[in-house]
C-alpha atoms as a PDB file:
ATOM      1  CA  UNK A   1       8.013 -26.165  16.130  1.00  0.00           C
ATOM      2  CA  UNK A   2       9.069 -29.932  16.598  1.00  0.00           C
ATOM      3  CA  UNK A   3      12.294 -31.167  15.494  1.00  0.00           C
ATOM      4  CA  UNK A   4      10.920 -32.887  12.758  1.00  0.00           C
ATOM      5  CA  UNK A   5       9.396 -29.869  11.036  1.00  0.00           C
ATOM      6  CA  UNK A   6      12.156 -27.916  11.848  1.00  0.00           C
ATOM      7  CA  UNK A   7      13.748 -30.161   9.675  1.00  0.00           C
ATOM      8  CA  UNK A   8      11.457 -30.100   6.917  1.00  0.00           C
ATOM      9  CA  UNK A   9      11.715 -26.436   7.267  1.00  0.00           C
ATOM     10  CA  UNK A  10      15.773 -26.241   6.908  1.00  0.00           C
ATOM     11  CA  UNK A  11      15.654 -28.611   3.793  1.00  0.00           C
ATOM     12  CA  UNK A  12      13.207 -26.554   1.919  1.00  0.00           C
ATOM     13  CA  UNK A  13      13.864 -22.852   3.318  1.00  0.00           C
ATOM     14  CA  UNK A  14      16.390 -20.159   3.706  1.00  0.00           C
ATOM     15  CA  UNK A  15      18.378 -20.453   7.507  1.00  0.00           C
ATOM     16  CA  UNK A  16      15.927 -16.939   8.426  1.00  0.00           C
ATOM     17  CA  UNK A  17      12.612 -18.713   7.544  1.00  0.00           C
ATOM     18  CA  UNK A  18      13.136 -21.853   9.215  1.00  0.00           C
ATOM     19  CA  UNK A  19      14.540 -19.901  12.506  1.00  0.00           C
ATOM     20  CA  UNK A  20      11.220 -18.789  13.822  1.00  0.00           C
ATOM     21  CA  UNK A  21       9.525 -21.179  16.297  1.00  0.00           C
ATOM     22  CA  UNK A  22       5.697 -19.579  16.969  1.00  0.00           C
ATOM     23  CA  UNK A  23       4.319 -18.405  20.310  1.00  0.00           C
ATOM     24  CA  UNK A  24       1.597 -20.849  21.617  1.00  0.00           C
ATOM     25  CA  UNK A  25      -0.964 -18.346  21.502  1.00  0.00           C
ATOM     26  CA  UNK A  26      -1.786 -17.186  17.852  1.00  0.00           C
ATOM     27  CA  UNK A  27      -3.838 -14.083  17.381  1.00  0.00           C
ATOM     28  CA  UNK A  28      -7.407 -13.910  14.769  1.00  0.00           C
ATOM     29  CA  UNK A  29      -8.913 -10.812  13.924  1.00  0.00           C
ATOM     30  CA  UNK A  30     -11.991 -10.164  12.358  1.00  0.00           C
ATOM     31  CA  UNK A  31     -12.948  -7.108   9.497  1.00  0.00           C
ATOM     32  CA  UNK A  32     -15.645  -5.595   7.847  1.00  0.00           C
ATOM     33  CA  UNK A  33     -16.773  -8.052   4.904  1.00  0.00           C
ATOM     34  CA  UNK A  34     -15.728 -10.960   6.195  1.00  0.00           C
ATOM     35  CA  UNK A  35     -11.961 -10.404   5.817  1.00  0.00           C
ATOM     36  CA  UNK A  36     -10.263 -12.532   8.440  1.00  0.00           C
ATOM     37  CA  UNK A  37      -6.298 -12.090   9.711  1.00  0.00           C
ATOM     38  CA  UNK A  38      -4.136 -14.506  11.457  1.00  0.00           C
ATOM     39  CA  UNK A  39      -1.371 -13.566  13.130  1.00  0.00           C
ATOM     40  CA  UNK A  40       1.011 -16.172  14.601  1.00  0.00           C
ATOM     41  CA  UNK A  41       3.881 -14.490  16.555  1.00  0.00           C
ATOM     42  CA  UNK A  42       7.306 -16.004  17.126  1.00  0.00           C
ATOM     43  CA  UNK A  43       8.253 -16.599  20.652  1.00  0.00           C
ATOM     44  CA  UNK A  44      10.892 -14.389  20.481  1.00  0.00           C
ATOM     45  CA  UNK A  45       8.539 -11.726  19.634  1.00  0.00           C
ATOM     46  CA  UNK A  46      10.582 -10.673  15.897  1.00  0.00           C
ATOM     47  CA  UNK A  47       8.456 -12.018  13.669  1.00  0.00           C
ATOM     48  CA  UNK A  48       5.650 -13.582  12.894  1.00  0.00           C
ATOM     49  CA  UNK A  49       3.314 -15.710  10.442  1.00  0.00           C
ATOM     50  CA  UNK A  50       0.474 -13.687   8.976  1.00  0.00           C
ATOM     51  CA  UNK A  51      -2.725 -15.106   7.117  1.00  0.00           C
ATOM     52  CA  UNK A  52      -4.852 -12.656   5.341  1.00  0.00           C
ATOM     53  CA  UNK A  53      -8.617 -14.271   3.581  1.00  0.00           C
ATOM     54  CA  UNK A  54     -11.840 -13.058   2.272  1.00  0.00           C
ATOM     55  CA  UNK A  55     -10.123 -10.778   0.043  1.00  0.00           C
ATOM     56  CA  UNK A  56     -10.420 -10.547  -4.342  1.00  0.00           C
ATOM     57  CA  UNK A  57      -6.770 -10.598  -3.917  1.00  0.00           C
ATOM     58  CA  UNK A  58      -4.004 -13.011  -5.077  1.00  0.00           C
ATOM     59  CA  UNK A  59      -2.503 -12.737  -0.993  1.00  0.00           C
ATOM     60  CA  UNK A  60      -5.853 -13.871  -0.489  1.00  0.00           C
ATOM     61  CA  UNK A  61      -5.085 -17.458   1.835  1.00  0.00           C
ATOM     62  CA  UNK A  62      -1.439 -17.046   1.584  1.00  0.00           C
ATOM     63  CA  UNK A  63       0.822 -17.002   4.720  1.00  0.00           C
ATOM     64  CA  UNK A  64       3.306 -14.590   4.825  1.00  0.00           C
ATOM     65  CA  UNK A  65       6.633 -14.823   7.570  1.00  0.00           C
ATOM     66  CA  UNK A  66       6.271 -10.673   8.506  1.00  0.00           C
ATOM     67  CA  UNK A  67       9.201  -8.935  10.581  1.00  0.00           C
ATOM     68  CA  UNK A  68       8.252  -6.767  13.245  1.00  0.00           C
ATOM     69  CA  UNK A  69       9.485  -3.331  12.466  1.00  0.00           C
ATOM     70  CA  UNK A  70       8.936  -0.172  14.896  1.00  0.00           C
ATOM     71  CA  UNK A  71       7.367   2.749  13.079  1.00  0.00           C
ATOM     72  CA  UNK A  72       7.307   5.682  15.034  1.00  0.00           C
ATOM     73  CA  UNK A  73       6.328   5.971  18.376  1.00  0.00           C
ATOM     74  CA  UNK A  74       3.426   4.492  19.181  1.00  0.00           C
ATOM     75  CA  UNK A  75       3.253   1.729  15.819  1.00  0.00           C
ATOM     76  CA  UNK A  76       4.526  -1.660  15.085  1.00  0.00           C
ATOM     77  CA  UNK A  77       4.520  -3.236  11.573  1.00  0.00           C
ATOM     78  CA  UNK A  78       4.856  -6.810  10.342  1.00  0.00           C
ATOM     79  CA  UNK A  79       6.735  -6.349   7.042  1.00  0.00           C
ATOM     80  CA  UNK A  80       7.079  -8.986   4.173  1.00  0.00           C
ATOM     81  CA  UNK A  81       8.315  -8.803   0.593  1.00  0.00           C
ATOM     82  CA  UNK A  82       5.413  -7.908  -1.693  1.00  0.00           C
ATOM     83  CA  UNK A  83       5.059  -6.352  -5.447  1.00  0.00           C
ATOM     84  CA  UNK A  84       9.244  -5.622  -4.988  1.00  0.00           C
ATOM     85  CA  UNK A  85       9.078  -3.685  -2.320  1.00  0.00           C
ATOM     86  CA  UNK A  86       9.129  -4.355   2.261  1.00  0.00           C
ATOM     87  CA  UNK A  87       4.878  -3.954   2.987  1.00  0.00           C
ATOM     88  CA  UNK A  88       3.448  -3.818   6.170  1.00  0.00           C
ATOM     89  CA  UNK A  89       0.723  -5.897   5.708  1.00  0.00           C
ATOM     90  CA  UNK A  90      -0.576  -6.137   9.706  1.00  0.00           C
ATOM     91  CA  UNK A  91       0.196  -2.921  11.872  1.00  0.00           C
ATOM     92  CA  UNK A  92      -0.159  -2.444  15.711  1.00  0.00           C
ATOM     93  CA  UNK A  93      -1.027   1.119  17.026  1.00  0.00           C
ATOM     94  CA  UNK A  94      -0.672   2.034  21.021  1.00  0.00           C
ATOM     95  CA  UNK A  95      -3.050   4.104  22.134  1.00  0.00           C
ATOM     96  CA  UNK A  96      -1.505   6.853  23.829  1.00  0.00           C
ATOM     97  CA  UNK A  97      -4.211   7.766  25.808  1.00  0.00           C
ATOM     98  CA  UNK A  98      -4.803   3.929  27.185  1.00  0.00           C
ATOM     99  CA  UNK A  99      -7.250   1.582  26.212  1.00  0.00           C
ATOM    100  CA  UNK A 100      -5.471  -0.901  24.665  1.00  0.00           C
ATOM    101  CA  UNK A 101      -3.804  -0.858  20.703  1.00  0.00           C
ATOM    102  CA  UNK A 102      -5.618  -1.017  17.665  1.00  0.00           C
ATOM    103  CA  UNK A 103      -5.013  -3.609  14.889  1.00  0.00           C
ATOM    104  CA  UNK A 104      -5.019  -2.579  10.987  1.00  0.00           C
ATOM    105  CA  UNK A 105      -4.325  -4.526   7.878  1.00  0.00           C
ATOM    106  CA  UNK A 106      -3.242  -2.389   4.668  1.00  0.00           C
ATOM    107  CA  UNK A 107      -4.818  -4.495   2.272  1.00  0.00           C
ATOM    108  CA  UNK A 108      -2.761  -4.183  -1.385  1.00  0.00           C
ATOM    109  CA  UNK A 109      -4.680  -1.666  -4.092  1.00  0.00           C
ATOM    110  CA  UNK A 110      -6.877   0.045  -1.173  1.00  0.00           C
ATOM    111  CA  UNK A 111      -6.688   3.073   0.275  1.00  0.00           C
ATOM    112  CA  UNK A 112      -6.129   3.171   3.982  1.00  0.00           C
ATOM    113  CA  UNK A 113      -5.934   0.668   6.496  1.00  0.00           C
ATOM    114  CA  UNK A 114      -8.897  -1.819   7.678  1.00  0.00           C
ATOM    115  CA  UNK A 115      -9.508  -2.030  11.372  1.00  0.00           C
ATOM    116  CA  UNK A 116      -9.898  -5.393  12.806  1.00  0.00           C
ATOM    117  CA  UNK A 117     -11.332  -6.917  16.245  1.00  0.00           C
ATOM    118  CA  UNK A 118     -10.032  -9.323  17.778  1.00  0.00           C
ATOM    119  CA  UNK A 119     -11.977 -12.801  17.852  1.00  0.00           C
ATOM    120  CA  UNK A 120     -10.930 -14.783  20.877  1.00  0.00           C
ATOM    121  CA  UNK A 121     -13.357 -18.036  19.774  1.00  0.00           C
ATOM    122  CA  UNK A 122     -11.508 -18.246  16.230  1.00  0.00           C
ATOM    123  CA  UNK A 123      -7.998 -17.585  18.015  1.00  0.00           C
ATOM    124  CA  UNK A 124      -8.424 -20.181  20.485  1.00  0.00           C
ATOM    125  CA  UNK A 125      -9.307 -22.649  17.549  1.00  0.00           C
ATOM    126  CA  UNK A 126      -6.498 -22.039  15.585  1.00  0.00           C
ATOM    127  CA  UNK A 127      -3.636 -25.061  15.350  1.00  0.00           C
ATOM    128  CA  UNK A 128      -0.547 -23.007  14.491  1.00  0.00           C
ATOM    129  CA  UNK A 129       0.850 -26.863  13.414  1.00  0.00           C
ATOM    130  CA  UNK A 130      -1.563 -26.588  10.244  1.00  0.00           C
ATOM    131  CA  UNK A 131      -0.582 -22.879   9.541  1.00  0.00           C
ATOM    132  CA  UNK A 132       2.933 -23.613   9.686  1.00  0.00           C
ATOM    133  CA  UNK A 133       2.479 -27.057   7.402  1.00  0.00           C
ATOM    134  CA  UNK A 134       0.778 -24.734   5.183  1.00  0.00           C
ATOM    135  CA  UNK A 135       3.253 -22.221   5.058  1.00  0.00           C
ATOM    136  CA  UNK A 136       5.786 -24.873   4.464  1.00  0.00           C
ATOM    137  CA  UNK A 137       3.814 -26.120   1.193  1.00  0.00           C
ATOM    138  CA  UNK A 138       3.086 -22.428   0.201  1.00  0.00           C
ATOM    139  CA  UNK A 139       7.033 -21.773   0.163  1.00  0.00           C
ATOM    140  CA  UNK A 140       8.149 -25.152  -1.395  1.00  0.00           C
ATOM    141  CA  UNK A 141       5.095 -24.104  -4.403  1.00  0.00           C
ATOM    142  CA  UNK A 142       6.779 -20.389  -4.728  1.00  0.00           C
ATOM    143  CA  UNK A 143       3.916 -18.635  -3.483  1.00  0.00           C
ATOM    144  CA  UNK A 144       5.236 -16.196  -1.399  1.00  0.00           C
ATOM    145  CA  UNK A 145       8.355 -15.656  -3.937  1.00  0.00           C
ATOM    146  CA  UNK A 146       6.237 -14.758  -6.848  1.00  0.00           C
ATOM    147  CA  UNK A 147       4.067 -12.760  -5.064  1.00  0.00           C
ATOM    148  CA  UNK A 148       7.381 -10.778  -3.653  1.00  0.00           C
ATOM    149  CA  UNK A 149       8.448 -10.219  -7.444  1.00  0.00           C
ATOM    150  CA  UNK A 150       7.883  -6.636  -8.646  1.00  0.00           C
ATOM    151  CA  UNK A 151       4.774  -6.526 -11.260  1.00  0.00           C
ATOM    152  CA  UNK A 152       5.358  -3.606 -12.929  1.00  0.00           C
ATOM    153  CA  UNK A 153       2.170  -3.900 -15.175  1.00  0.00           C
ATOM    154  CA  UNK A 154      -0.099  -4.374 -11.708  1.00  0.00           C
ATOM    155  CA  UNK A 155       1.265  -1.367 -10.499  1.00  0.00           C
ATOM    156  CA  UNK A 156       0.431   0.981 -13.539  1.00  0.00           C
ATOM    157  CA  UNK A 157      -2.814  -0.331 -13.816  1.00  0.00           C
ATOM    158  CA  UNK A 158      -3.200   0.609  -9.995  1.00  0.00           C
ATOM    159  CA  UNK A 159      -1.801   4.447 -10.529  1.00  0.00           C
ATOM    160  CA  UNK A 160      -3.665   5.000 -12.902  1.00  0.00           C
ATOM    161  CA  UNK A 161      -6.780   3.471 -11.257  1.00  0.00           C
ATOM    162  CA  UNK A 162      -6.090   5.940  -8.421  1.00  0.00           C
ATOM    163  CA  UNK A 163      -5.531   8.708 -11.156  1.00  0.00           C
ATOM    164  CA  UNK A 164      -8.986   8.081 -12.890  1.00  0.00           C
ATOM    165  CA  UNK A 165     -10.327   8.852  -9.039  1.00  0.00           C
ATOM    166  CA  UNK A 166      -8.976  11.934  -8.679  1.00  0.00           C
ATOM    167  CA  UNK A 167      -9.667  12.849 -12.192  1.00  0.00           C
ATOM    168  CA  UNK A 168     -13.361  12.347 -11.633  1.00  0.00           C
ATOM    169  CA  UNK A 169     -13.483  14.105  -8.349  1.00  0.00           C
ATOM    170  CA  UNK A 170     -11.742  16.898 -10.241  1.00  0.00           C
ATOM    171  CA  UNK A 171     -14.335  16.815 -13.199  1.00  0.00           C
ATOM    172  CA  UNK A 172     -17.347  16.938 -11.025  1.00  0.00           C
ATOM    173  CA  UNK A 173     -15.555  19.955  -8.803  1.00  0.00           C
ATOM    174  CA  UNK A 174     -15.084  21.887 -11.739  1.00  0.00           C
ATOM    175  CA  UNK A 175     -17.593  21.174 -14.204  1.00  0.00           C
ATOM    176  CA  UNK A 176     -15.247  20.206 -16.974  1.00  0.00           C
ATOM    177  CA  UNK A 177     -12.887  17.087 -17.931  1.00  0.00           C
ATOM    178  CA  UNK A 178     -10.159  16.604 -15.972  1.00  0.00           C
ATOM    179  CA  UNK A 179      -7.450  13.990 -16.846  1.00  0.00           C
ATOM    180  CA  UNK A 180      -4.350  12.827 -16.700  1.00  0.00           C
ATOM    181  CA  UNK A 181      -2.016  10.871 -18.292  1.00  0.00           C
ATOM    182  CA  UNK A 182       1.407   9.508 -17.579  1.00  0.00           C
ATOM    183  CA  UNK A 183       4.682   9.136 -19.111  1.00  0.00           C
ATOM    184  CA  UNK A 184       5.563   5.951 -17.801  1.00  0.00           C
ATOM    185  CA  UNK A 185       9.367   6.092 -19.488  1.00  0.00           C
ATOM    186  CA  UNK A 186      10.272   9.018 -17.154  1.00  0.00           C
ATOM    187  CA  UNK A 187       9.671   6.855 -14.587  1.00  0.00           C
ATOM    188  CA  UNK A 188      11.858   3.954 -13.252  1.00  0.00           C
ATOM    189  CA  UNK A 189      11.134   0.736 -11.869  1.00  0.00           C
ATOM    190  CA  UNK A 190      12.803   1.524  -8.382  1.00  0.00           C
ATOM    191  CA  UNK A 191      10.555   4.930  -8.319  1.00  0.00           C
ATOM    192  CA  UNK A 192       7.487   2.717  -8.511  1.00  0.00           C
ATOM    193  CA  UNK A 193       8.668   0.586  -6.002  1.00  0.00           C
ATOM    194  CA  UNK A 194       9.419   3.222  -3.909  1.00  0.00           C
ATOM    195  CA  UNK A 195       6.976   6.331  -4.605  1.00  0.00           C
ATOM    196  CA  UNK A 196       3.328   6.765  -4.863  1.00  0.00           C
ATOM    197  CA  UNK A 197       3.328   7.587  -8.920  1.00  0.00           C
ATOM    198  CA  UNK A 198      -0.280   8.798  -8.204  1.00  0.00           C
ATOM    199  CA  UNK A 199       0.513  11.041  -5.370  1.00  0.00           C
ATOM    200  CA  UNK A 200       2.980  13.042  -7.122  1.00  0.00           C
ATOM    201  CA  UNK A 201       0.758  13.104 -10.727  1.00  0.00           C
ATOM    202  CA  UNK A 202      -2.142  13.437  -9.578  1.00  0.00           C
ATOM    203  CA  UNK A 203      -1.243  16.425  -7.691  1.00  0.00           C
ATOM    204  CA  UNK A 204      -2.536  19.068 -10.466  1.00  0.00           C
ATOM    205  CA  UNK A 205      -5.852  17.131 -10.322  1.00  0.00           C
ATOM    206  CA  UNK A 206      -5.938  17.392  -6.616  1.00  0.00           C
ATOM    207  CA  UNK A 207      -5.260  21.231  -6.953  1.00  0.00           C
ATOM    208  CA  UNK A 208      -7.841  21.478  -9.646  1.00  0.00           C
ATOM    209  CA  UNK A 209     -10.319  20.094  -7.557  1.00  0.00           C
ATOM    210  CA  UNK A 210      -9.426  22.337  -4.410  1.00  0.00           C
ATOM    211  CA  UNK A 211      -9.299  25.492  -6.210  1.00  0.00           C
ATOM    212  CA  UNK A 212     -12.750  24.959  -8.234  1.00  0.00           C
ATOM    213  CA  UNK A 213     -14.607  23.873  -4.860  1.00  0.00           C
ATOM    214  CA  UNK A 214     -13.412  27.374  -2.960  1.00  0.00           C
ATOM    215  CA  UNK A 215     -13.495  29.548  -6.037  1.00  0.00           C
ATOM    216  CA  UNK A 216     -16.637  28.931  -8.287  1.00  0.00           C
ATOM    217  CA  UNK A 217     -15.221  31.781 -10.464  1.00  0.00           C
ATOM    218  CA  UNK A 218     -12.600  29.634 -11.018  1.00  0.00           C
ATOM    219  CA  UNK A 219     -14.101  27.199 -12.886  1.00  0.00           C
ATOM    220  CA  UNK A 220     -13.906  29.075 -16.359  1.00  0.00           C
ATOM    221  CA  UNK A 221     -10.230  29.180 -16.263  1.00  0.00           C
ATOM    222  CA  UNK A 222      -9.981  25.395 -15.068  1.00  0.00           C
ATOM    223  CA  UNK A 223     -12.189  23.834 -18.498  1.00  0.00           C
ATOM    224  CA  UNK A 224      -8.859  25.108 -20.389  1.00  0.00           C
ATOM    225  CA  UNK A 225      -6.080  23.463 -17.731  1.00  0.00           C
ATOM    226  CA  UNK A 226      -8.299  19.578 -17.616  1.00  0.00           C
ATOM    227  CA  UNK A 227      -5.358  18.433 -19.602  1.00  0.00           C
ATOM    228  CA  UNK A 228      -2.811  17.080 -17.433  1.00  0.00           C
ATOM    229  CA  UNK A 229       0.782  15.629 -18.701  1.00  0.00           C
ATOM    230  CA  UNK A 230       2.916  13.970 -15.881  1.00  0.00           C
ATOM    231  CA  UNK A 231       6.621  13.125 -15.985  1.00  0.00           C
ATOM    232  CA  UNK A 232       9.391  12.764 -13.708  1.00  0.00           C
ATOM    233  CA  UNK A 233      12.706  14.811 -14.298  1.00  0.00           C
ATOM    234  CA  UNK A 234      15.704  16.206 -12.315  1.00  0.00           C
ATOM    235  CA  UNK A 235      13.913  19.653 -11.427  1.00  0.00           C
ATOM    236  CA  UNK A 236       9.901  20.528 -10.747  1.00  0.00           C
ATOM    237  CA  UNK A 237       8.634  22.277 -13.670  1.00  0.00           C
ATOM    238  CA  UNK A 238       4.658  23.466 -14.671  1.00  0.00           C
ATOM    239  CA  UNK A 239       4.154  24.576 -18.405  1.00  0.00           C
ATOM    240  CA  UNK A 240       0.845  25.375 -20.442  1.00  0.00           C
ATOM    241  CA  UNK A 241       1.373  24.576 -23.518  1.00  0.00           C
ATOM    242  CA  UNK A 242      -1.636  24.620 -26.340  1.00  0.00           C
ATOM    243  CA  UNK A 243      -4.508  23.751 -23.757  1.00  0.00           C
ATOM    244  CA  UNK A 244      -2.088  21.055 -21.967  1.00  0.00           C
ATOM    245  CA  UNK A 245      -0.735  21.364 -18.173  1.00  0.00           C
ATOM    246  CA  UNK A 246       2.677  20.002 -18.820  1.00  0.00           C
ATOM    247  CA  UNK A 247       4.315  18.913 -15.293  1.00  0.00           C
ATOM    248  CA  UNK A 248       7.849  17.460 -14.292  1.00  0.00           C
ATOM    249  CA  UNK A 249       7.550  16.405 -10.938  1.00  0.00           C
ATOM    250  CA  UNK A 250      10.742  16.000  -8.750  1.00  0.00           C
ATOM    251  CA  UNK A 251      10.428  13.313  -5.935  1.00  0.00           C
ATOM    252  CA  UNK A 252      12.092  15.243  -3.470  1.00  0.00           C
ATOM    253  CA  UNK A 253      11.467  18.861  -4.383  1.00  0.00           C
ATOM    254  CA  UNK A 254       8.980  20.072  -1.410  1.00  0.00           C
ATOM    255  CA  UNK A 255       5.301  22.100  -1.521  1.00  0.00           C
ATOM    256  CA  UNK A 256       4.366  20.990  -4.955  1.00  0.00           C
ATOM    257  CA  UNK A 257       0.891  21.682  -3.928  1.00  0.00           C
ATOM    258  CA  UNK A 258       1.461  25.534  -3.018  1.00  0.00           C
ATOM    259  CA  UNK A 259       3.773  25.405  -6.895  1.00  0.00           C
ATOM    260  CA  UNK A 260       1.149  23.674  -8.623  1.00  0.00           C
ATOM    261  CA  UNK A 261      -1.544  26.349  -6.985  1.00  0.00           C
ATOM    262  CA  UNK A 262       0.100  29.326  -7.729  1.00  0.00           C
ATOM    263  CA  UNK A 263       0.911  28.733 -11.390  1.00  0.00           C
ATOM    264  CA  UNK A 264      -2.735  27.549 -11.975  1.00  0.00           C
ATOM    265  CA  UNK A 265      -3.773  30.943 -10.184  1.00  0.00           C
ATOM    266  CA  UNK A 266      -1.602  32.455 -12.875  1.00  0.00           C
ATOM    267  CA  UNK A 267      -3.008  31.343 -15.808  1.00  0.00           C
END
């Protein structure tokens, strides 16, 4: 970075975002449906800029300053501030075995990562003076910032996107209508930031589904436990009450599968 746009940069950004000064070699990778990622690294190796397109996303063309983050052993993350919470958008894997490391993006509302390969024509193209101008214009238009703001409607649309999923799986599995609903006031905002909502209420779905696939005799009792209520509370807690499942998950209270199993076992 030039001392002229590291002076731009200081007028218009925070000390931390103007510090970085990018490697000369920036890195493009290439997925499955013509999702491209840029990753610019900082020469000190802490951070870097990170470009994600070809996406039905609103990150879709927006440049993102990630920090480098060790997780585990063998994984590094670039995280940014997205939705109110840190995201690894780009992660590195090691190979333990040799072979080289393999490149993921976590794309926001997917399951699972996407692998990438990397496309040396595209990264030997790349001017990292244009993707930093462009960052620059991004940050001064509040791109980045809004898109770092927690959007609590999104995310509830997402959960119970995910929730429909497993409520269908669960449906098919068992031969009757599975669903479940959420009581969204039980739940606060740093929870939602924090926890995967659907993981923990779509649990009894999940056990549903399980139970019906190993034990066709099963099925019977399941088309009178399809109705699921969800809540969070202070202590894990399963209930049938009139033809409803009524469960108070517990974010930290452990084997809620094996609890979940036997009470539906019980029934």
């Amino acid at each position: 970075m030039n001392k002229l746009s590291m002076a731009l940069c200081c007028a218009l950004l925070s000390t931390s975002a103007c510090a970085i000064e990018l490697a000369a070699y920036p890195q493009v990778y290439s997925g499955a449906q013509g999702i491209e990622v840029v990753l610019a690294p900082a020469k000190d190796g802490k951070e870097a800029l990170m470009r994600v397109s070809g996406i039905n996303d609103p990150i879709d063309q927006v440049i993102f300053l990630g920090k480098l983050e060790q997780r585990g052993s063998s994984t590094q993350a670039y995280v940014t501030p997205l939705d109110g919470r840190d995201y690894g958008l780009v992660h590195k894997q090691a190979n333990n075995y040799g072979g080289g490391e393999r490149v993921v993006v976590y794309l926001p509302g997917q399951r699972g990562a996407t692998a990438l390969s990397f496309d040396d024509k595209k990264s030997k193209a790349l001017k990292t003076a244009e993707l930093e101008a462009t960052y620059l214009r991004q940050q001064k238009e509040g791109l980045q910032a809004r898109l770092a703001r927690f959007d609590k409607d999104k995310r509830v649309a997402f959960t119970n996107g995910e929730l429909q999923r497993a409520d269908q799986t669960a449906s098919e599995s068992c031969g009757s209508l599975v669903k479940t609903t959420v009581d969204w006031n039980s739940i606060s905002d740093e929870q939602m930031k924090a926890l995967s909502i659907s993981g923990y209420c779509g649990e009894v779905a999940s056990q549903l589904d399980t139970m019906c696939r190993s034990t066709p005799a099963f099925k019977a009792k399941a088309a009178s436990l399809g109705q699921v209520s969800c809540s969070f509370g202070p202590e894990l807690k399963l209930r049938a009450d009139s033809g409803r499942v009524v469960f108070t998950t517990q974010q930290d209270a452990p084997n809620q599968g094996d609890f979940i199993q036997q009470f539906l076992r019980n029934q």
